[in-house]
PDB file of N, CA and C in Angstrom:
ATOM      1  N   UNK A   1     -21.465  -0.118   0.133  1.00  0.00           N
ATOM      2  CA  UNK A   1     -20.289   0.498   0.745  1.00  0.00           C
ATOM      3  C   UNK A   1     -19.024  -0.076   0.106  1.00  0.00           C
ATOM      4  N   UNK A   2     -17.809   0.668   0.081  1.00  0.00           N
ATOM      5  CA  UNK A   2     -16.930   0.183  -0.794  1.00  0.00           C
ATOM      6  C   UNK A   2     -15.634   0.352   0.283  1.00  0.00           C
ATOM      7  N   UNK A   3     -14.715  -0.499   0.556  1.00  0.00           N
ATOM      8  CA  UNK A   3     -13.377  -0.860   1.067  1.00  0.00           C
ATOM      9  C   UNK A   3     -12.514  -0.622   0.314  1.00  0.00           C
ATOM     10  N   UNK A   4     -11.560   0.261   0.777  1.00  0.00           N
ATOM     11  CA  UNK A   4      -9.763   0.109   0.764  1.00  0.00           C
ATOM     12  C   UNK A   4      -9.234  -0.369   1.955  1.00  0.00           C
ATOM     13  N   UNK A   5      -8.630  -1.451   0.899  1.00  0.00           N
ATOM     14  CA  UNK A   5      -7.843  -2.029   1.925  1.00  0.00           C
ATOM     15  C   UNK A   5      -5.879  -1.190   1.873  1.00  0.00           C
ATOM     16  N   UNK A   6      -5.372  -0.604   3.091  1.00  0.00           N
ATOM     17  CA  UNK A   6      -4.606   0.716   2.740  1.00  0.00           C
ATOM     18  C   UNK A   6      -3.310  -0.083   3.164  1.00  0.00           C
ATOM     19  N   UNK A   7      -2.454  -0.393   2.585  1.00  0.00           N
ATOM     20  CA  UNK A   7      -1.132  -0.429   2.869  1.00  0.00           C
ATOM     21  C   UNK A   7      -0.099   0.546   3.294  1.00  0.00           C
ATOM     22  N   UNK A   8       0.616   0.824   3.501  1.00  0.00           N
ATOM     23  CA  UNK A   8       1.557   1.556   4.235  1.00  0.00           C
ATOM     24  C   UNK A   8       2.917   1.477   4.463  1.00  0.00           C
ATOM     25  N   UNK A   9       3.750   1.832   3.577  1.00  0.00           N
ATOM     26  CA  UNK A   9       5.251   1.897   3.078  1.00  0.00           C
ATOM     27  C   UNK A   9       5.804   3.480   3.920  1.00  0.00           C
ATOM     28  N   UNK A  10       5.537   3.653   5.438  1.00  0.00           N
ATOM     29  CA  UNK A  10       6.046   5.117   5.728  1.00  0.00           C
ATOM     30  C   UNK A  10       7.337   5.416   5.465  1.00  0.00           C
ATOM     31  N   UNK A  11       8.268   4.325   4.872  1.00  0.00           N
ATOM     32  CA  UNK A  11       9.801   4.507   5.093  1.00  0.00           C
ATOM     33  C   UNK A  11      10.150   4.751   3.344  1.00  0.00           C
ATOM     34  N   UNK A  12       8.920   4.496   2.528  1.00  0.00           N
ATOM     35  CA  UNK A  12       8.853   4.619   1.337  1.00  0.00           C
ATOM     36  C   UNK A  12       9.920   3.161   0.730  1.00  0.00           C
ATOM     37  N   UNK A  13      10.569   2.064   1.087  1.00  0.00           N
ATOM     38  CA  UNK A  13      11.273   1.383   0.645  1.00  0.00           C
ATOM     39  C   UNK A  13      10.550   0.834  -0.898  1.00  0.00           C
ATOM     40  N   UNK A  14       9.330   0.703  -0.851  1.00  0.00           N
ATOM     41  CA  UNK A  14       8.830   0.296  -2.297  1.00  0.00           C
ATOM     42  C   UNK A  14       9.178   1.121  -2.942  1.00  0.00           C
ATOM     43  N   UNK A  15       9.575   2.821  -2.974  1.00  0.00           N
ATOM     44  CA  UNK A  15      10.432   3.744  -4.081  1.00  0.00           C
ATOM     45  C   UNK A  15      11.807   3.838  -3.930  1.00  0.00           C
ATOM     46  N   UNK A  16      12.364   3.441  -2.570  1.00  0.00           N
ATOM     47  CA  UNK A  16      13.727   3.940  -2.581  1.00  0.00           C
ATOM     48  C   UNK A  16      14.648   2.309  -2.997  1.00  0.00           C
ATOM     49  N   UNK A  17      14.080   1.389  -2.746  1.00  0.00           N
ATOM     50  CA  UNK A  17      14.668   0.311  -3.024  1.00  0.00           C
ATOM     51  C   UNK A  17      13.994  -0.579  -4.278  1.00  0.00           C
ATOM     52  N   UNK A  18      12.591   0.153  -4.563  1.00  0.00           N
ATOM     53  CA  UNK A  18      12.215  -0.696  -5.489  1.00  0.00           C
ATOM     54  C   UNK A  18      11.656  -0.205  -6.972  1.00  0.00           C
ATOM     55  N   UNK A  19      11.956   1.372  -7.197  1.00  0.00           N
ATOM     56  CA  UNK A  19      11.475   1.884  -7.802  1.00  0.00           C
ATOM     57  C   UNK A  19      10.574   2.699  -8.099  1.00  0.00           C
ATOM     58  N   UNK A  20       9.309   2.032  -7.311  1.00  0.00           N
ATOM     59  CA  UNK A  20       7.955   2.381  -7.346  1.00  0.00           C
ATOM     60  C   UNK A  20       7.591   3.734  -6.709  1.00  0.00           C
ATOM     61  N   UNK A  21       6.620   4.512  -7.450  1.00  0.00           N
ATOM     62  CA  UNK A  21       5.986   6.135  -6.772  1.00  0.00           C
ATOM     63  C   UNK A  21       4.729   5.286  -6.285  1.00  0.00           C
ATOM     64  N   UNK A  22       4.653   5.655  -5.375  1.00  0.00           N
ATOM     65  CA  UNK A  22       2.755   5.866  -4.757  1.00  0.00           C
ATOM     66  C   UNK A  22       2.108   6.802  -5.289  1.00  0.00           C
ATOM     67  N   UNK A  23       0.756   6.807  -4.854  1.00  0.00           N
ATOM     68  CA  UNK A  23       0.319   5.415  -4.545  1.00  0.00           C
ATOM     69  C   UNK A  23       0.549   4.565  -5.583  1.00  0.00           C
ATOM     70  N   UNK A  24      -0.166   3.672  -5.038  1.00  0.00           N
ATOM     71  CA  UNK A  24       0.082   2.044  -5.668  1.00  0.00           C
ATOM     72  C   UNK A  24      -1.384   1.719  -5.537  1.00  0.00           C
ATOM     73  N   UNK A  25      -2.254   1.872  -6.689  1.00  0.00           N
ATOM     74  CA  UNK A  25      -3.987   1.194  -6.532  1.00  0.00           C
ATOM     75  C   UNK A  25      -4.281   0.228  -7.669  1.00  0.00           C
ATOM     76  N   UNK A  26      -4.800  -0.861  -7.150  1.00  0.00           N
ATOM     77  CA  UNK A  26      -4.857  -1.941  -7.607  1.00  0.00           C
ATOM     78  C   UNK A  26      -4.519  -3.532  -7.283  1.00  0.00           C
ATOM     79  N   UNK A  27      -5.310  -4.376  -7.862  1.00  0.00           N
ATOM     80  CA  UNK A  27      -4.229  -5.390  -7.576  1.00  0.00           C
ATOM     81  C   UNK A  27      -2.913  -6.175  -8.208  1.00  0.00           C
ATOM     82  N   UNK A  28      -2.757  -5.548  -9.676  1.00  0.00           N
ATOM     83  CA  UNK A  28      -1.975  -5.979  -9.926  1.00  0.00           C
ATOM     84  C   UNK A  28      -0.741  -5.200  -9.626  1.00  0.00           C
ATOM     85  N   UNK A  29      -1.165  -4.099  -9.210  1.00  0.00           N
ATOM     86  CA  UNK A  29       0.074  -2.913  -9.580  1.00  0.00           C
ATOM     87  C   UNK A  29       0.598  -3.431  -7.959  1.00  0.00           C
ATOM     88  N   UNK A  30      -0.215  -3.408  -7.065  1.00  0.00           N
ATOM     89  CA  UNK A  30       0.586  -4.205  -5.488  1.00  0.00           C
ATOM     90  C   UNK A  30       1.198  -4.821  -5.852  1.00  0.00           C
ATOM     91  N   UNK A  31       0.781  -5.705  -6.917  1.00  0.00           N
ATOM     92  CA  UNK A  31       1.713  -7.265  -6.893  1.00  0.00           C
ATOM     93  C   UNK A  31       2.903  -7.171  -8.038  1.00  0.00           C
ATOM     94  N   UNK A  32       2.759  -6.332  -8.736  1.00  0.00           N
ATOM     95  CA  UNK A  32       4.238  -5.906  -9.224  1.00  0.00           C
ATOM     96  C   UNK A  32       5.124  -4.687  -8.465  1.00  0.00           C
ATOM     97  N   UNK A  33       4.399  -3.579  -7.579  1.00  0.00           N
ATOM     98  CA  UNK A  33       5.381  -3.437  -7.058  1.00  0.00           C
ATOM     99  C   UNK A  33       5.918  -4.148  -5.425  1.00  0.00           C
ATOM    100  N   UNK A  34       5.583  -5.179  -5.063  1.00  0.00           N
ATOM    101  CA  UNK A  34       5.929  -6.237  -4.361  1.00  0.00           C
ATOM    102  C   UNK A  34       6.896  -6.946  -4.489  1.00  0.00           C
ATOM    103  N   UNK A  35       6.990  -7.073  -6.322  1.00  0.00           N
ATOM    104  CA  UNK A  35       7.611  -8.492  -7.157  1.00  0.00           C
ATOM    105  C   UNK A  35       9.090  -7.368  -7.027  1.00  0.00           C
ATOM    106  N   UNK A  36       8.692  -5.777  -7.375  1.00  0.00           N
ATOM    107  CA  UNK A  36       9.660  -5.055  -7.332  1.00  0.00           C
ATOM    108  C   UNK A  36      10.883  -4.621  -6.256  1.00  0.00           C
ATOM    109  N   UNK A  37      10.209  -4.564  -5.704  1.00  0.00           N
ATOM    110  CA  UNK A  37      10.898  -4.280  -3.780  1.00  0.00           C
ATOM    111  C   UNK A  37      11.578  -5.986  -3.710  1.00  0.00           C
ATOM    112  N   UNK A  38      10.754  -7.023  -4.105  1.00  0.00           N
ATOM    113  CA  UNK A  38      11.269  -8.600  -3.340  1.00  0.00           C
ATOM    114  C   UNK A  38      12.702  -8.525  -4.112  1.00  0.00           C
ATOM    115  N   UNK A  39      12.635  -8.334  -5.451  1.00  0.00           N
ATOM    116  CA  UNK A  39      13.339  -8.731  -6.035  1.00  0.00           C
ATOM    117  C   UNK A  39      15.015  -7.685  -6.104  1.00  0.00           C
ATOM    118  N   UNK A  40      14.628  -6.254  -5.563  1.00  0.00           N
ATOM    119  CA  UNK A  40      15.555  -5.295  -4.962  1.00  0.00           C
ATOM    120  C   UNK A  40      15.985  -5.996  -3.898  1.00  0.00           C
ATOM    121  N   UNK A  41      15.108  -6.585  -3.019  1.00  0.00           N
ATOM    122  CA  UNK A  41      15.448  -7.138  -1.675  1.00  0.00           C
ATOM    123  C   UNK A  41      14.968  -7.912  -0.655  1.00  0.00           C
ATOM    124  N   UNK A  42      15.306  -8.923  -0.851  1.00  0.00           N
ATOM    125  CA  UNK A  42      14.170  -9.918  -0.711  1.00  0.00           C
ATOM    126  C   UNK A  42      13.981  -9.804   0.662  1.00  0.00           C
ATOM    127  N   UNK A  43      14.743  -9.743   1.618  1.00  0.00           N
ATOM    128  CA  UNK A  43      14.302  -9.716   3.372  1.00  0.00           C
ATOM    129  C   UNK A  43      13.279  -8.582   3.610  1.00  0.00           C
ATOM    130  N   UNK A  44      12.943  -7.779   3.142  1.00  0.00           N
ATOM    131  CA  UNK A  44      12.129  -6.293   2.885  1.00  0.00           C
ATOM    132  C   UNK A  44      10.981  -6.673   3.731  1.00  0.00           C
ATOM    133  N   UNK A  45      10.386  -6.316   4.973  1.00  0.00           N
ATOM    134  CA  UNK A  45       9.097  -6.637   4.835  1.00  0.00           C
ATOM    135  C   UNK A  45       8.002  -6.168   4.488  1.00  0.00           C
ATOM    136  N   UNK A  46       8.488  -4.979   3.641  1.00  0.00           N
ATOM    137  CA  UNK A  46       7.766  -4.419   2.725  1.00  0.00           C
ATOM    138  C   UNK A  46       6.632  -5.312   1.948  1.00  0.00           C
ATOM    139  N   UNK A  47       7.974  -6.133   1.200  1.00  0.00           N
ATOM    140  CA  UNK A  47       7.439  -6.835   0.612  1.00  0.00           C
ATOM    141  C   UNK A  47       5.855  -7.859   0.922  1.00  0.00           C
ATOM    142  N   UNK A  48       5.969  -8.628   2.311  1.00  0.00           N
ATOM    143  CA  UNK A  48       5.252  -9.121   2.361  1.00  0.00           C
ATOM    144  C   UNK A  48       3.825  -8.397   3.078  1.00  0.00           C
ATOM    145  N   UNK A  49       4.022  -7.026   3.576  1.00  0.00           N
ATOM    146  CA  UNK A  49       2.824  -6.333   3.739  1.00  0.00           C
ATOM    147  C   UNK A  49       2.164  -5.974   2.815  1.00  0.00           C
ATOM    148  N   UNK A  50       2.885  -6.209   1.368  1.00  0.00           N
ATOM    149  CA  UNK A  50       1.860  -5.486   0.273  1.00  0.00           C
ATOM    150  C   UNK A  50       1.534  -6.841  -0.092  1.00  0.00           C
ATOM    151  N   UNK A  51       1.947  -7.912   0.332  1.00  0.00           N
ATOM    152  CA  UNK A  51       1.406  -9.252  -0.337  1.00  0.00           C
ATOM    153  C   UNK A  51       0.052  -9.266   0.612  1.00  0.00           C
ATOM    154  N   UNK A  52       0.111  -9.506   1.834  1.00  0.00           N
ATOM    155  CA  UNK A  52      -0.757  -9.904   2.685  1.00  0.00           C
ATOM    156  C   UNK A  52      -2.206  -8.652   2.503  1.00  0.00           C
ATOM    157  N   UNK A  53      -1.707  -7.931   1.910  1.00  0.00           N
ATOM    158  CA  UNK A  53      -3.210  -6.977   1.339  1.00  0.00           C
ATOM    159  C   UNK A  53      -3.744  -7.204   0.269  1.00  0.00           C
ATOM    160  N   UNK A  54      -2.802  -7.715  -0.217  1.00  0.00           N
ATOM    161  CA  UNK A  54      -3.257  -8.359  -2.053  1.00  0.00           C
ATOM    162  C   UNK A  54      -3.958  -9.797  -1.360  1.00  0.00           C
ATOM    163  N   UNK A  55      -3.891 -10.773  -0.714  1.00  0.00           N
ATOM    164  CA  UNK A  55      -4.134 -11.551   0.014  1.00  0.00           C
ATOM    165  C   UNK A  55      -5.528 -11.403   0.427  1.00  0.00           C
ATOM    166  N   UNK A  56      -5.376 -10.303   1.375  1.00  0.00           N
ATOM    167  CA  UNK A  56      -7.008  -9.601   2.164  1.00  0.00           C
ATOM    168  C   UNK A  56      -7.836  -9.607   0.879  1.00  0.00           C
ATOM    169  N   UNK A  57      -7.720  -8.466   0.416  1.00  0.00           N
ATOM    170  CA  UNK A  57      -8.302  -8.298  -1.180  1.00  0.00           C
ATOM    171  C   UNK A  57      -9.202  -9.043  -1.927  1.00  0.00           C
ATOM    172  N   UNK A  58      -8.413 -10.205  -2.243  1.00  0.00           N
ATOM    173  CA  UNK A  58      -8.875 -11.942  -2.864  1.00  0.00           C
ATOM    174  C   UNK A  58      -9.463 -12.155  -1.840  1.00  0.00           C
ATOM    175  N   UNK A  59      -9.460 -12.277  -0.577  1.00  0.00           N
ATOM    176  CA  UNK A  59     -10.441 -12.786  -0.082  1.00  0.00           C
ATOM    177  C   UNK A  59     -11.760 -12.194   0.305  1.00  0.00           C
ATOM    178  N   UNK A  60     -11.676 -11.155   0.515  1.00  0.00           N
ATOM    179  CA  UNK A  60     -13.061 -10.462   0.365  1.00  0.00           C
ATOM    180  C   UNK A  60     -13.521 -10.143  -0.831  1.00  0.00           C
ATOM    181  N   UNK A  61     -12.936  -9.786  -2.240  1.00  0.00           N
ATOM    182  CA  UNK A  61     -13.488 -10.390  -3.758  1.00  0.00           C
ATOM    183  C   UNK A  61     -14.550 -11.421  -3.302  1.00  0.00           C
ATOM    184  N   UNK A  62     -13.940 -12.498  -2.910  1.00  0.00           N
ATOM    185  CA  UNK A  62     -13.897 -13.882  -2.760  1.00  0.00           C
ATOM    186  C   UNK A  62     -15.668 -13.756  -2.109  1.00  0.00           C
ATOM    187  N   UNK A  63     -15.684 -12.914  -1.337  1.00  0.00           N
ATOM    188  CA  UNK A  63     -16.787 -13.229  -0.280  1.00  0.00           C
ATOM    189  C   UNK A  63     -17.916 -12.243  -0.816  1.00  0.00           C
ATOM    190  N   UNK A  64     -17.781 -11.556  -2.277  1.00  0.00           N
ATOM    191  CA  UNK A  64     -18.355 -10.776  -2.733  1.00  0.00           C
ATOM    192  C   UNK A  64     -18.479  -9.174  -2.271  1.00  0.00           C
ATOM    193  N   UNK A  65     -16.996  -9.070  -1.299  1.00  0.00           N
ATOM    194  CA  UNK A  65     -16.919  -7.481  -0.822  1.00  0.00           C
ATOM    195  C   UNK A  65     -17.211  -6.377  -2.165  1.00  0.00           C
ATOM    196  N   UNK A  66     -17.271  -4.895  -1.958  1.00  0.00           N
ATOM    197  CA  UNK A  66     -16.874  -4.405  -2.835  1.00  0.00           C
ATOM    198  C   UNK A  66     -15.641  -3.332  -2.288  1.00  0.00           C
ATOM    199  N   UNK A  67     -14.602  -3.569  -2.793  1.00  0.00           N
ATOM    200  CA  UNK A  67     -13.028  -3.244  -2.445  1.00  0.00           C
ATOM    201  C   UNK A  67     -12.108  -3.376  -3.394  1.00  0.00           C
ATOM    202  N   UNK A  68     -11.209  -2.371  -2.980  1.00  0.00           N
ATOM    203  CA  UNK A  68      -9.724  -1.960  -3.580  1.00  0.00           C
ATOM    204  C   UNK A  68      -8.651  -1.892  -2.398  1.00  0.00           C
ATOM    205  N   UNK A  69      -7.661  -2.462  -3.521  1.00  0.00           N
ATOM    206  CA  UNK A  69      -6.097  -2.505  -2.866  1.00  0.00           C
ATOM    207  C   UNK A  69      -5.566  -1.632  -2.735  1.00  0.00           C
ATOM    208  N   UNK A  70      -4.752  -0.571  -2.332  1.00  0.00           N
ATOM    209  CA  UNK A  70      -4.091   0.511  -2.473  1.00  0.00           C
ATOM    210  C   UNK A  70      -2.790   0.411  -1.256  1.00  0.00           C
ATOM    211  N   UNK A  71      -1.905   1.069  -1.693  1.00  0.00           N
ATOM    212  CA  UNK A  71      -0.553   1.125  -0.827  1.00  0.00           C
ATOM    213  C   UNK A  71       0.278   2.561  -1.471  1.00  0.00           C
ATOM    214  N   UNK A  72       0.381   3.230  -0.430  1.00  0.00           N
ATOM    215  CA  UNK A  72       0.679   4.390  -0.069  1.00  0.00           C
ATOM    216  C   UNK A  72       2.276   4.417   0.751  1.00  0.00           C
ATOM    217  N   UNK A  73       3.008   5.335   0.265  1.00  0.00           N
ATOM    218  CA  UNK A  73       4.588   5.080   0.335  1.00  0.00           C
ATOM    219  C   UNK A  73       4.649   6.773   0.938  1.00  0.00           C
ATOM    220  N   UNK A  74       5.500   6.682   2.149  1.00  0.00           N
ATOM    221  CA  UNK A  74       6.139   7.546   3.012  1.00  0.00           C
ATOM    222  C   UNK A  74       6.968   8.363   2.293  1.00  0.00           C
ATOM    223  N   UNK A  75       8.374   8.679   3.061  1.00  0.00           N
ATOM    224  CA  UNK A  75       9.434   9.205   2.557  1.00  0.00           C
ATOM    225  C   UNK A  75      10.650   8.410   3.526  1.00  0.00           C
ATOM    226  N   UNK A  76      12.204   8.767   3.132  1.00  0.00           N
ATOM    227  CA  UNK A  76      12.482   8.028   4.185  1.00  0.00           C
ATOM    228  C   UNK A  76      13.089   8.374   5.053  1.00  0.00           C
ATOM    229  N   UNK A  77      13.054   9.505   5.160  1.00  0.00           N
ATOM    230  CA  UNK A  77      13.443  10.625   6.204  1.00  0.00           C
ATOM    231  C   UNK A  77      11.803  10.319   7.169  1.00  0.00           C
ATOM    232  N   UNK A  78      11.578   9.488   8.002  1.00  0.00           N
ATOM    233  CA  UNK A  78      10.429   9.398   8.594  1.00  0.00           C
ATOM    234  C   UNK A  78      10.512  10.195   9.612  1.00  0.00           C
ATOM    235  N   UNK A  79       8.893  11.074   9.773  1.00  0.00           N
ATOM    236  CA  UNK A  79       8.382  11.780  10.497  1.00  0.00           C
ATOM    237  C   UNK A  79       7.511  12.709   9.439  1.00  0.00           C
ATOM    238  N   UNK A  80       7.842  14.201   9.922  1.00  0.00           N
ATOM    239  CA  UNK A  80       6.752  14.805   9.461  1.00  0.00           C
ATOM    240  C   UNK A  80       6.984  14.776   7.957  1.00  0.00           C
ATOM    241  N   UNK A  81       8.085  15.070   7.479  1.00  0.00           N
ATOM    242  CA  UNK A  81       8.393  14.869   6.062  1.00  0.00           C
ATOM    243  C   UNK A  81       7.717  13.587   5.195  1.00  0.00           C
ATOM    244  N   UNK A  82       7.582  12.387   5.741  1.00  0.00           N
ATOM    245  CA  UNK A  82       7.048  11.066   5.744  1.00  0.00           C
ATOM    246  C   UNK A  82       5.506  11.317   5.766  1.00  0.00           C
ATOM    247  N   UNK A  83       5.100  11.941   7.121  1.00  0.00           N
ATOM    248  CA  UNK A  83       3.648  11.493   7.155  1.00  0.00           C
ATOM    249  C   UNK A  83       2.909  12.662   6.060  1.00  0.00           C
ATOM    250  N   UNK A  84       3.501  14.011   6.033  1.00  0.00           N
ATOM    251  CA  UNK A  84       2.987  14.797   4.661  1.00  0.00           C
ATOM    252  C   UNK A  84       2.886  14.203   3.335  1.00  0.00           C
ATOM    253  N   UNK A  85       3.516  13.389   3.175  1.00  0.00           N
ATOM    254  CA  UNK A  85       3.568  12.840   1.646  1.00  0.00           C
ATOM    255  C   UNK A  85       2.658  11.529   1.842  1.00  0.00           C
ATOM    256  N   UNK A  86       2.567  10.995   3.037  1.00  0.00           N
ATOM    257  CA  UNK A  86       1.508  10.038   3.012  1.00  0.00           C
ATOM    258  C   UNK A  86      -0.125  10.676   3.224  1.00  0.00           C
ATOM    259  N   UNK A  87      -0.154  11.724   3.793  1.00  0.00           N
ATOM    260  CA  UNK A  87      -1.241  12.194   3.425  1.00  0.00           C
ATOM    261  C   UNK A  87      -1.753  13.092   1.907  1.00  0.00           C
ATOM    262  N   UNK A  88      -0.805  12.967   1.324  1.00  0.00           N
ATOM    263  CA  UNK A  88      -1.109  13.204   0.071  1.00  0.00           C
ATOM    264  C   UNK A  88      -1.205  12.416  -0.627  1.00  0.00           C
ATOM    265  N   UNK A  89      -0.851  11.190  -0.657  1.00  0.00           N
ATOM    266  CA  UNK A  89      -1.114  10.368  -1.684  1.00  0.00           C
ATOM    267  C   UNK A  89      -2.427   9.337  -0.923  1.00  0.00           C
ATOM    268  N   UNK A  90      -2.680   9.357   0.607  1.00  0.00           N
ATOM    269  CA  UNK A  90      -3.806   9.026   1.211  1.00  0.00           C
ATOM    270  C   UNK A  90      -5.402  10.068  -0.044  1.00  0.00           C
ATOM    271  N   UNK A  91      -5.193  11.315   0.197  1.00  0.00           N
ATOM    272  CA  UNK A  91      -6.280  12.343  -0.473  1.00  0.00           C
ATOM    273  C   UNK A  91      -5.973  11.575  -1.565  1.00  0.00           C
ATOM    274  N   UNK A  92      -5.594  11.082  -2.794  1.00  0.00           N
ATOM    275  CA  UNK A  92      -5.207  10.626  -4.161  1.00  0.00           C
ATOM    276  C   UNK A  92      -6.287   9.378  -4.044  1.00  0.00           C
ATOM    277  N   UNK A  93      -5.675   8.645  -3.110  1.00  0.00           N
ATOM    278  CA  UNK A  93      -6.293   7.015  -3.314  1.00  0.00           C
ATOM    279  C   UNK A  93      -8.278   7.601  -2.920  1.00  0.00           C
ATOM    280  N   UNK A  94      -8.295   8.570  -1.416  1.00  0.00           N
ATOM    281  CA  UNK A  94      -9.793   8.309  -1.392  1.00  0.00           C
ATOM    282  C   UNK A  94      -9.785   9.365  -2.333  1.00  0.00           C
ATOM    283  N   UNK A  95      -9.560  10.341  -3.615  1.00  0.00           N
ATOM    284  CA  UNK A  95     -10.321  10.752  -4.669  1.00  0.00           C
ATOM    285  C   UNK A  95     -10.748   9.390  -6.302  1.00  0.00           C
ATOM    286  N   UNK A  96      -9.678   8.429  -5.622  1.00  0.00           N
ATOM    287  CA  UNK A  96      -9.921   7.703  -7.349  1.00  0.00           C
ATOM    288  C   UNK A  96     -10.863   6.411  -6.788  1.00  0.00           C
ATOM    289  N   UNK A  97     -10.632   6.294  -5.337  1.00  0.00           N
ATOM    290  CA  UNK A  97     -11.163   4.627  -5.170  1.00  0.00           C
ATOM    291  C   UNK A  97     -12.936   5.370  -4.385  1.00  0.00           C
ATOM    292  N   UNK A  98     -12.677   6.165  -3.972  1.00  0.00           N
ATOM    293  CA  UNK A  98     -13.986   6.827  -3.248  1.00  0.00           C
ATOM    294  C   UNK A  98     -14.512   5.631  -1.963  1.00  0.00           C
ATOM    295  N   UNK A  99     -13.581   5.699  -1.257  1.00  0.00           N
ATOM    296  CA  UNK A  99     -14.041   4.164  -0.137  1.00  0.00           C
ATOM    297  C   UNK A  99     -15.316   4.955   0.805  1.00  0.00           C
ATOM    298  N   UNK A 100     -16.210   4.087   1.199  1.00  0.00           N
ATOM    299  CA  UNK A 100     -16.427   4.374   2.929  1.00  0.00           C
ATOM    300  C   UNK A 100     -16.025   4.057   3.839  1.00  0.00           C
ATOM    301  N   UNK A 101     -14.661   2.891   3.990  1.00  0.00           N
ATOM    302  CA  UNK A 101     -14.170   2.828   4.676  1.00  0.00           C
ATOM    303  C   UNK A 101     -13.074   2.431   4.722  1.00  0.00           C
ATOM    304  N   UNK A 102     -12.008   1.770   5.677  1.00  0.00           N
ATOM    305  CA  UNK A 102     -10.601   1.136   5.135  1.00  0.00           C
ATOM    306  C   UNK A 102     -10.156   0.310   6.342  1.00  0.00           C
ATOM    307  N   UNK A 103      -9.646  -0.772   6.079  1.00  0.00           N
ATOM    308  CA  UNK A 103      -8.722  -1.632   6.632  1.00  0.00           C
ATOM    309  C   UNK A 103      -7.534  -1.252   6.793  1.00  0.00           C
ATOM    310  N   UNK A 104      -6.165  -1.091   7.533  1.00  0.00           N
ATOM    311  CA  UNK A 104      -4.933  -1.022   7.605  1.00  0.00           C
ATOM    312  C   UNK A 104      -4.090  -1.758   7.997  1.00  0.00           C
ATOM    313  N   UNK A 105      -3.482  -2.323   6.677  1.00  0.00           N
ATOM    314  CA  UNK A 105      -2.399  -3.189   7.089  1.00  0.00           C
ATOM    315  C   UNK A 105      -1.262  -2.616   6.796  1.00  0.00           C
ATOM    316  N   UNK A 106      -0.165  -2.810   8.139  1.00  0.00           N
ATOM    317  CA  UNK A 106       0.912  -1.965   8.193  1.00  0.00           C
ATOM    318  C   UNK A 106       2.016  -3.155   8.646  1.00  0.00           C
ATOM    319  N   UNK A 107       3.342  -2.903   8.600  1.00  0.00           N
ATOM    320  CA  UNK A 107       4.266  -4.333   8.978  1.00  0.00           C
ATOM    321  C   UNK A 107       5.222  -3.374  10.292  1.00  0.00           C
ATOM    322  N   UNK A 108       5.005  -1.810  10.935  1.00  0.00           N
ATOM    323  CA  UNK A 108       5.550  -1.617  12.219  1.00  0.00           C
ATOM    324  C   UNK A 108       4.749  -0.904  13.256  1.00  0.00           C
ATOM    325  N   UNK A 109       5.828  -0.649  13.845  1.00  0.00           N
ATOM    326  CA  UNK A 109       4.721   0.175  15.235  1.00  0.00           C
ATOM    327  C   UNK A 109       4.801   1.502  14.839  1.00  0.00           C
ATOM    328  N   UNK A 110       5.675   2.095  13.932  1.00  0.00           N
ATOM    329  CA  UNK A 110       5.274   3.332  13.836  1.00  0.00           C
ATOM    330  C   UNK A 110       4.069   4.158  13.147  1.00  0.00           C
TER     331      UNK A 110
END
């Protein structure tokens, strides 16, 4: 069985403040666009939700999982405009990573 572990940018700040299009699959590409958003803005807690999945990640590597990183960016007009574009780049990540299942780490209540 194979894990994504799914990050979640609904406000899109990793593109509007940091450059970056979603998705975002991988681990290095999290961790540069992380380095990207910190360095746009460092209070972001963007930032540290895409760390703490890059984090998860290594540690289930670690424990011999089989898993991928991925982080998926909103819009920032949040709502339906937001959650449409996250379900499109959601269909993207499960066509390239093919998970059976997923973890979600998110940094609000929405």
């Amino acid at each position: 069985m194979k894990t994504v572990i799914l990050c979640i940018d609904r406000d899109d700040d990793l593109g509007v403040k940091g450059g970056v299009e979603g998705p975002i699959i991988g681990r290095e590409e999290n961790i540069r666009a992380a380095l990207a958003l910190g360095l746009a803005d460092p209070e972001d807690a963007d930032t540290n939700t895409v760390l703490a999945a890059v984090k998860l990640y290594d540690r289930m590597v670690k424990d011999g999982e089989n898993v991928e990183v991925a982080t998926i960016c909103g819009n920032a007009d949040v709502g339906y405009k937001s959650d449409r574009t996250l379900m499109r780049q959601l269909e993207e990540v499960m066509e390239v990573v093919n998970p059976n299942r997923a973890i979600l780490v998110s940094n609000g209540a929405e």
